[in-house]
Protein backbone atom coordinates (compact mmCIF):
# COMPACT_ATOMS: atom_id res chain seq x y z
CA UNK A 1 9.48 58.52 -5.32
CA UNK A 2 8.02 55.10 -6.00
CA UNK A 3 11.25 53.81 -7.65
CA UNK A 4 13.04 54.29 -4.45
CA UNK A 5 10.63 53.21 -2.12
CA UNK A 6 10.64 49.89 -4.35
CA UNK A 7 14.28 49.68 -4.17
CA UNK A 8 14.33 50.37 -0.63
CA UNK A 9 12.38 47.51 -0.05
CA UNK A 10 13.53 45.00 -2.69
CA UNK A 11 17.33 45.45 -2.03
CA UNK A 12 17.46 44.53 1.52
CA UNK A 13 14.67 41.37 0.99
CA UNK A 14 16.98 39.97 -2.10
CA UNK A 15 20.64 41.04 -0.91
CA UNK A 16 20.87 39.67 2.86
CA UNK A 17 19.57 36.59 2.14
CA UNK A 18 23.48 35.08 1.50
CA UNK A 19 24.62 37.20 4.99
CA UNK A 20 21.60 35.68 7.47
CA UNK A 21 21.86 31.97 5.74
CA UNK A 22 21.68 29.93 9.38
CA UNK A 23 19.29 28.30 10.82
CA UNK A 24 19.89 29.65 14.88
CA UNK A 25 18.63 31.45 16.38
CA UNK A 26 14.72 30.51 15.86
CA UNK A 27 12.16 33.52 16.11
CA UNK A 28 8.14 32.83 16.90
CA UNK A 29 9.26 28.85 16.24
CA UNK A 30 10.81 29.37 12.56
CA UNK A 31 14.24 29.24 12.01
CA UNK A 32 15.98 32.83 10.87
CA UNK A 33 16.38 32.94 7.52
CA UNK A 34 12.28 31.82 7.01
CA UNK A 35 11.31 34.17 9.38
CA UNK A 36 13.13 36.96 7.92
CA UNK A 37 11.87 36.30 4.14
CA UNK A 38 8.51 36.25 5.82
CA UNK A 39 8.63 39.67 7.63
CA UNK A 40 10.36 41.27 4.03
CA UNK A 41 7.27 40.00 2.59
CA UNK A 42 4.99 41.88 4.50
CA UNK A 43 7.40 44.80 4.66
CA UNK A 44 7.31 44.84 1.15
CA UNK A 45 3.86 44.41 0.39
CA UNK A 46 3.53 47.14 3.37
CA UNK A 47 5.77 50.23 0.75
CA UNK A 48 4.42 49.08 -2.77
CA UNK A 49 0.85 49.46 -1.29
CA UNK A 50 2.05 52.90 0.80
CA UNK A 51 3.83 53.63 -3.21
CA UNK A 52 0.36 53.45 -4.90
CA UNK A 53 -1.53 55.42 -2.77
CA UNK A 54 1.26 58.51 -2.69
CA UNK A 55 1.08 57.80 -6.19
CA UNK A 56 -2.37 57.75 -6.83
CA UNK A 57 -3.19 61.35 -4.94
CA UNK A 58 -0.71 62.59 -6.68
CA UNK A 59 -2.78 61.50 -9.72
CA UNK A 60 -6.03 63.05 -8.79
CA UNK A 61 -4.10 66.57 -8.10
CA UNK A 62 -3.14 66.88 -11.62
């Protein structure tokens, strides 16, 4: 389970970056492609941490 939910969220941050390479349209004042690595960033940080805790309760039931 916590290999996929890294993929899941590693693939899309990594492989668009080539597809949304332009600099319109701007979104809260930053241009696309900065705003997008930003919000994969969180999103990311968002599943690894949602990862360890399935992980870890999964842990303590052993």
């Amino acid at each position: 389970m916590k290999k996929i939910i890294v993929l899941l969220s590693v693939i899309p941050a990594i492989g668009s970056l080539s597809v949304i390479n332009r600099v319109e349209p701007y979104i809260f004042g930053l241009p696309f492609i900065i705003f997008w690595s930003t919000a994969w960033l969180i999103l990311t940080s968002i599943c690894l941490y949602i990862s360890s805790v399935i992980c870890d309760k999964k842990e303590e039931n052993k």
